[in-house]
C-alpha atoms as a PDB file:
ATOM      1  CA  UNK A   1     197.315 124.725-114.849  1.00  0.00           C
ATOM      2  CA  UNK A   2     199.566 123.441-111.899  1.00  0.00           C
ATOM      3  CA  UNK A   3     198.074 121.721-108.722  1.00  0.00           C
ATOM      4  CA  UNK A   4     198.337 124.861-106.479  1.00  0.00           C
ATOM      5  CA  UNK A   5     197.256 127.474-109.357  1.00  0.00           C
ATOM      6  CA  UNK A   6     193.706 129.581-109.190  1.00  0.00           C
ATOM      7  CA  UNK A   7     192.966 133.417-109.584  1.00  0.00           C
ATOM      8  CA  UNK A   8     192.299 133.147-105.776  1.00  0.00           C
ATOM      9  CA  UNK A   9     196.038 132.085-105.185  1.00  0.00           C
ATOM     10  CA  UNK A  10     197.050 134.219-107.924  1.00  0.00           C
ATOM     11  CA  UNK A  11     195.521 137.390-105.546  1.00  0.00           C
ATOM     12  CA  UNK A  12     196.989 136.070-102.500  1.00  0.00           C
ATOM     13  CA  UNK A  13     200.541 135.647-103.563  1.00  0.00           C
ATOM     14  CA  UNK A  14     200.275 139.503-104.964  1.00  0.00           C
ATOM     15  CA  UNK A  15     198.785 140.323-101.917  1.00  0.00           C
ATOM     16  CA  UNK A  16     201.607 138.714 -99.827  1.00  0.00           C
ATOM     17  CA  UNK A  17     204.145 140.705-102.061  1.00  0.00           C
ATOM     18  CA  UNK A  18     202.412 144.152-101.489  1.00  0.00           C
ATOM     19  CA  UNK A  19     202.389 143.349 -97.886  1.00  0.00           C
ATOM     20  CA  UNK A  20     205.999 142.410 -97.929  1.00  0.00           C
ATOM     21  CA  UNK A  21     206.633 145.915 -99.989  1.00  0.00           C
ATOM     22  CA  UNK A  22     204.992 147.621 -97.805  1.00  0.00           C
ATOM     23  CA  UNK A  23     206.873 146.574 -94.685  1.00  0.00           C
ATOM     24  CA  UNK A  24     210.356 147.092 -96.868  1.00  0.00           C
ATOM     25  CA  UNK A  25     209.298 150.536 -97.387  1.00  0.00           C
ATOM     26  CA  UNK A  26     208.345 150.878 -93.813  1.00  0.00           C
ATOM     27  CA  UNK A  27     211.493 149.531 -92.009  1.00  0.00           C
ATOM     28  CA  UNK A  28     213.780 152.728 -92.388  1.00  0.00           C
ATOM     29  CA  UNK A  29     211.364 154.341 -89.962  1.00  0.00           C
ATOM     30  CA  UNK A  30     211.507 151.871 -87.504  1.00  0.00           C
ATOM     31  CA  UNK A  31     215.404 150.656 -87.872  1.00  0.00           C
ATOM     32  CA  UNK A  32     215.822 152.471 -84.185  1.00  0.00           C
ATOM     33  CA  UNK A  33     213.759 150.044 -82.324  1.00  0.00           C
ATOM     34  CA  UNK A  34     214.038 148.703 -79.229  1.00  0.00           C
ATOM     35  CA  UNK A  35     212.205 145.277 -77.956  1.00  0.00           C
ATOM     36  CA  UNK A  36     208.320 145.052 -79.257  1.00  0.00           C
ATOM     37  CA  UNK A  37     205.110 143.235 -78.059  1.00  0.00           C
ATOM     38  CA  UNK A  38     203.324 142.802 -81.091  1.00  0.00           C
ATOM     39  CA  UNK A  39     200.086 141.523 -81.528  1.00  0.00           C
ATOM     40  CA  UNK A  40     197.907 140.116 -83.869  1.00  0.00           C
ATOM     41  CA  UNK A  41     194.096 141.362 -84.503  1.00  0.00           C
ATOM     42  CA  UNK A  42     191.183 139.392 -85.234  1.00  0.00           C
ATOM     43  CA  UNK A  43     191.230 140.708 -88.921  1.00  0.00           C
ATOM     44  CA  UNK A  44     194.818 139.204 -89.100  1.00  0.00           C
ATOM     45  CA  UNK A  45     196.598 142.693 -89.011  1.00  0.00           C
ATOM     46  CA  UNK A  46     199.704 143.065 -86.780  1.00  0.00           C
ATOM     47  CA  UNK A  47     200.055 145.980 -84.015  1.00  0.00           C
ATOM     48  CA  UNK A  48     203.237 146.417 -82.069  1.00  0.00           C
ATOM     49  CA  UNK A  49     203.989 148.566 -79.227  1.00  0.00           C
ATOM     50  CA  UNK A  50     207.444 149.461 -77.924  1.00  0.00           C
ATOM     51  CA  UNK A  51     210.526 152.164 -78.115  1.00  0.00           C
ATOM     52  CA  UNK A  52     211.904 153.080 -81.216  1.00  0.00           C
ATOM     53  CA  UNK A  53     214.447 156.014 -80.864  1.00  0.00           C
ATOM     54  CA  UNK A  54     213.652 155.702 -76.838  1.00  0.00           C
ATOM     55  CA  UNK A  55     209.991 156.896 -77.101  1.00  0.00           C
ATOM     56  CA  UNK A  56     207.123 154.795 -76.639  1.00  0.00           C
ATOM     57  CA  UNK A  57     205.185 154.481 -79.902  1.00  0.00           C
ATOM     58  CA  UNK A  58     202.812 152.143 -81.917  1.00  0.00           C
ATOM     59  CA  UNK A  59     203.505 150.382 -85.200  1.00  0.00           C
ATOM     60  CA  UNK A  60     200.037 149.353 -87.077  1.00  0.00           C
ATOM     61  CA  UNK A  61     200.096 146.832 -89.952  1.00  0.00           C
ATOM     62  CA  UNK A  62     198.029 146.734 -92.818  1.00  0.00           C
ATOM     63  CA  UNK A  63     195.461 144.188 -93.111  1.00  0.00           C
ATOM     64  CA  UNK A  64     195.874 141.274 -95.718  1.00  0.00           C
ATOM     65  CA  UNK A  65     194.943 142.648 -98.993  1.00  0.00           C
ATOM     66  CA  UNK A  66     193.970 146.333 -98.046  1.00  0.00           C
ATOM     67  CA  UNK A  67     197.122 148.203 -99.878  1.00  0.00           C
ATOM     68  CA  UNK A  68     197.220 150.361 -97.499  1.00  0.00           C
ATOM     69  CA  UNK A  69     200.992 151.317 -95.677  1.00  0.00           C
ATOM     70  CA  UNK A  70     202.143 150.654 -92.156  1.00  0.00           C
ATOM     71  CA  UNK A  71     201.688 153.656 -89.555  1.00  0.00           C
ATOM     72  CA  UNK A  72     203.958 154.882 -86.372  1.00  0.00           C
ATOM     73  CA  UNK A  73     201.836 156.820 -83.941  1.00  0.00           C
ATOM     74  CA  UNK A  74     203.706 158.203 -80.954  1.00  0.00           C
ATOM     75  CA  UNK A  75     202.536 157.122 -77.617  1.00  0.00           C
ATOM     76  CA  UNK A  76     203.744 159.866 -76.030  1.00  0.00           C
ATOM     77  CA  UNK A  77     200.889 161.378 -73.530  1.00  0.00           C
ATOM     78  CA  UNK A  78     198.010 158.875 -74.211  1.00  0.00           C
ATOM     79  CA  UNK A  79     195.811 157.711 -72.054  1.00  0.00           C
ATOM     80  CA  UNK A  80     195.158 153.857 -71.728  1.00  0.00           C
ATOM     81  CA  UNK A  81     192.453 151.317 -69.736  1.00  0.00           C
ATOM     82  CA  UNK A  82     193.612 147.765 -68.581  1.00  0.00           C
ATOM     83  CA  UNK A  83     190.782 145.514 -67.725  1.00  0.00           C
ATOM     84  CA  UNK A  84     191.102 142.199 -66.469  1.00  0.00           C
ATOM     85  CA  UNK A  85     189.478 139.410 -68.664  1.00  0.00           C
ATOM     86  CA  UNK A  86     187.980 136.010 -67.681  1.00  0.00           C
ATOM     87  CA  UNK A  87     185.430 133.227 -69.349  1.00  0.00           C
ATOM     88  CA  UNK A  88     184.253 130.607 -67.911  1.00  0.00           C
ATOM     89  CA  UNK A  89     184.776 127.139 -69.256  1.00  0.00           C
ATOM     90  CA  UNK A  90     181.334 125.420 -70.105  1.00  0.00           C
ATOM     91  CA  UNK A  91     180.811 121.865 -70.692  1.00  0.00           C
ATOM     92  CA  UNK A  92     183.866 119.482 -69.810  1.00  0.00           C
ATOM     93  CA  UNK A  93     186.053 123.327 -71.176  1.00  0.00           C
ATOM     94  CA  UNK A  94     186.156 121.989 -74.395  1.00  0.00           C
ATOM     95  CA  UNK A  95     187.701 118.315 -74.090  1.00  0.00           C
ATOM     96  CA  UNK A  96     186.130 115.750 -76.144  1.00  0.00           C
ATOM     97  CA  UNK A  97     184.292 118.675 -78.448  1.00  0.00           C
ATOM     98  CA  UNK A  98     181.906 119.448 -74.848  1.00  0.00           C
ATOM     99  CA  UNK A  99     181.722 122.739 -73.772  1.00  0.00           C
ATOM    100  CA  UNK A 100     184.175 125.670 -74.475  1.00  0.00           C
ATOM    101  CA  UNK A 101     187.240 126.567 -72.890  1.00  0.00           C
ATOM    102  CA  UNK A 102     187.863 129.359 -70.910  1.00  0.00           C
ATOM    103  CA  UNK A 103     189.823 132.193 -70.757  1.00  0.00           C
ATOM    104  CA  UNK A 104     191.924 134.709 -68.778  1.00  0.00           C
ATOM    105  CA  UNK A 105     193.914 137.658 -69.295  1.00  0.00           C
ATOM    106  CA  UNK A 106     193.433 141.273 -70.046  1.00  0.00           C
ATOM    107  CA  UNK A 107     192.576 143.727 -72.254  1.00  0.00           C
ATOM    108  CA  UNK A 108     194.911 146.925 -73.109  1.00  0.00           C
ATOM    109  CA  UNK A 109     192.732 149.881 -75.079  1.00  0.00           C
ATOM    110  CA  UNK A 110     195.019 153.325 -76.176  1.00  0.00           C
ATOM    111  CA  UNK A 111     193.715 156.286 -76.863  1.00  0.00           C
ATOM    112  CA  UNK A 112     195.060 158.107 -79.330  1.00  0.00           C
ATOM    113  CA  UNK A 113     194.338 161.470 -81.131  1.00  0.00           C
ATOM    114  CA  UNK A 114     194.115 158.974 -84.311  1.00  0.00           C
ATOM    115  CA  UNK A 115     191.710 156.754 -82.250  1.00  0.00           C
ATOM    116  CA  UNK A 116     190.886 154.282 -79.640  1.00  0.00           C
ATOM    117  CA  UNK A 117     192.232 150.581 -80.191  1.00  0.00           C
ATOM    118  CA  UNK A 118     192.387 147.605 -78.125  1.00  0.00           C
ATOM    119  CA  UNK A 119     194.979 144.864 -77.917  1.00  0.00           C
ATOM    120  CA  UNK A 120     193.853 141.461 -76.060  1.00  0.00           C
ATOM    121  CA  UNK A 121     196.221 139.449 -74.418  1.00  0.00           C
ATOM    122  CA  UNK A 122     194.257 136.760 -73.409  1.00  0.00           C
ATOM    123  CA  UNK A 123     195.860 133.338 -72.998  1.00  0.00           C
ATOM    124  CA  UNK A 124     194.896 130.515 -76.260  1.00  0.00           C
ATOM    125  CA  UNK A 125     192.733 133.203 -77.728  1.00  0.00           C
ATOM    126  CA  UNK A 126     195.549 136.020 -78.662  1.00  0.00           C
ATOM    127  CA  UNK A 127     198.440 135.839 -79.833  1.00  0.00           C
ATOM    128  CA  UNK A 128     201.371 137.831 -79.659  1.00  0.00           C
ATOM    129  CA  UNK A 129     205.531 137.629 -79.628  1.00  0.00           C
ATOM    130  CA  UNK A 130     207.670 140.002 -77.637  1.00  0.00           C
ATOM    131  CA  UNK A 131     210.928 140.327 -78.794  1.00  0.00           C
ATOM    132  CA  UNK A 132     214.089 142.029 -79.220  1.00  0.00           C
ATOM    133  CA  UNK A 133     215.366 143.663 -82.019  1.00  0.00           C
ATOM    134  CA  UNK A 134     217.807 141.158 -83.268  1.00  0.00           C
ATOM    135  CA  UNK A 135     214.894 138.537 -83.211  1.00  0.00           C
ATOM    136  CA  UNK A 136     212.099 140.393 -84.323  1.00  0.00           C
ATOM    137  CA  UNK A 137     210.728 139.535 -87.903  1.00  0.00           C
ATOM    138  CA  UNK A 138     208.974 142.975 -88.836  1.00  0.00           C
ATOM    139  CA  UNK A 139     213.108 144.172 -88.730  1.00  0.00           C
ATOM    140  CA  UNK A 140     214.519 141.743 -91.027  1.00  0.00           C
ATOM    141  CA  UNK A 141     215.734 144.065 -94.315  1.00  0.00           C
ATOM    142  CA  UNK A 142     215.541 141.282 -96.319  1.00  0.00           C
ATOM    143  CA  UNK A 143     212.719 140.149 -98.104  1.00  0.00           C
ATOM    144  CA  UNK A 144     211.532 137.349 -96.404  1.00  0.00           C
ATOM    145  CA  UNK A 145     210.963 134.090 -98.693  1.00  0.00           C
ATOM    146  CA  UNK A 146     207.792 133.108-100.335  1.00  0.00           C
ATOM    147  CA  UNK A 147     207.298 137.169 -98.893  1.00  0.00           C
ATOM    148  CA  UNK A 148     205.574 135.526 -95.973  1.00  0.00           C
ATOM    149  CA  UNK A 149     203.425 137.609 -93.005  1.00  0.00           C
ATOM    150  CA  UNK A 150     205.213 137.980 -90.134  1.00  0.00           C
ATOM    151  CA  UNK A 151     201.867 137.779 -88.437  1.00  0.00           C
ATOM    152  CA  UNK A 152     203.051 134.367 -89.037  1.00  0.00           C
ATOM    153  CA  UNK A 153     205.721 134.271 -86.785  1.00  0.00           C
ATOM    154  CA  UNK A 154     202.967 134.968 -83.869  1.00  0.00           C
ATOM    155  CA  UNK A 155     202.063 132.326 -81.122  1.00  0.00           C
ATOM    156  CA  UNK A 156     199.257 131.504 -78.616  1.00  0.00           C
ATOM    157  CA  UNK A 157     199.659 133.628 -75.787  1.00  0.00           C
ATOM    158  CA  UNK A 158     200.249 130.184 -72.786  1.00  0.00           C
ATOM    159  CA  UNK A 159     199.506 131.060 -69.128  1.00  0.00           C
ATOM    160  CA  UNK A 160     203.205 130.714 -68.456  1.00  0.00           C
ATOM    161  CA  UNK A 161     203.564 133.839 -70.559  1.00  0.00           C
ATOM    162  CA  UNK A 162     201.363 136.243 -69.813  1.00  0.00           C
ATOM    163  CA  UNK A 163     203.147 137.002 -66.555  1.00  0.00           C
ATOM    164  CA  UNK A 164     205.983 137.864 -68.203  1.00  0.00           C
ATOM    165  CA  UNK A 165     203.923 139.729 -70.918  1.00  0.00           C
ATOM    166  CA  UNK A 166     202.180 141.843 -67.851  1.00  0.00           C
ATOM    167  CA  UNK A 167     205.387 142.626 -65.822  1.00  0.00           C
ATOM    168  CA  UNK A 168     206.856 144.033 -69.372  1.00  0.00           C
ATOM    169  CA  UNK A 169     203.913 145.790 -70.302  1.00  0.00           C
ATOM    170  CA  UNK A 170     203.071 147.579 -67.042  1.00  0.00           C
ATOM    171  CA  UNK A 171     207.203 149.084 -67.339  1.00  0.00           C
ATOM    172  CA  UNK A 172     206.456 150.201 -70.573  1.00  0.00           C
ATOM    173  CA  UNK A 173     202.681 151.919 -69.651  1.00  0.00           C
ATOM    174  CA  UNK A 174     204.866 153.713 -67.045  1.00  0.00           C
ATOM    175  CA  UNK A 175     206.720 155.405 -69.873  1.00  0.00           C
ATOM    176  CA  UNK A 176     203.404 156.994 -71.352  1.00  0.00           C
END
């Protein structure tokens, strides 16, 4: 039995491969797409918003171990709430282990005919990458090594970016 060997990292690694599968047998649907925001949930699961073929739509990820396949809603016609976020910092905002830091940001919920879901873009609590096609790592038809997440590839939303994240985002609302 190696160092890094258990049933538990036996499951993940087949896990990580069905995941990886499952985004292979995705990405012929999605080959067409423009620049996405994607997101990442608090279960871990990825959500993406952006054009593909020139129409707004929605890509939803599995989560880690569920089996289940990736989904493209269209956007097309939905209706959608933005509410401003902000927390307080307590303590000394979390310096030293005192307190809690704050945050600020917003919140974007779509509604769907398949349902209501939220994305939060709210700076060191979410993360999320916008990016263009060429740089996007849900578009890469290979299969990525180890078959990593590219929920991976997802940062810390910083203050510096959420501008930028809000001036993109309210062009592409206007398109719904």
């Amino acid at each position: 039995m190696g160092l890094f060997s258990s049933p538990a990292e036996d499951a993940r690694k087949v896990n990580l491969k069905a995941l990886e599968d499952a985004r292979l047998a995705f990405l012929p649907q999605i080959q067409n797409a423009g620049t996405l925001l994607m997101t990442l949930t608090e279960r871990g699961s990825v959500r993406a918003i952006g054009f593909i073929g020139g129409t707004p739509h929605a890509i939803i990820a599995p989560e880690f171990g569920s089996g289940d396949a990736y989904l493209l809603i269209a956007l097309s016609g939905c209706r959608y709430r933005k509410e401003p976020f902000f927390e307080a910092s307590t303590g000394l905002g979390g310096a030293l282990g005192i307190g809690k830091r704050g945050g600020i940001g917003f919140t974007l919920t779509l509604e769907t005919p398949d349902g209501e879901w939220a994305l939060p873009f709210i700076v060191r609590k979410s993360a999320c990458l916008l990016c263009e096609p060429k740089r996007n790592p849900m578009l890469v038809p290979k299969r990525r090594k180890g078959n990593s997440n590219p929920a991976w590839e997802l940062k810390p939303i910083e203050k510096r970016d959420l501008n930028r994240i809000e001036i993109w985002l309210d062009d592409f609302l206007k398109t719904l």
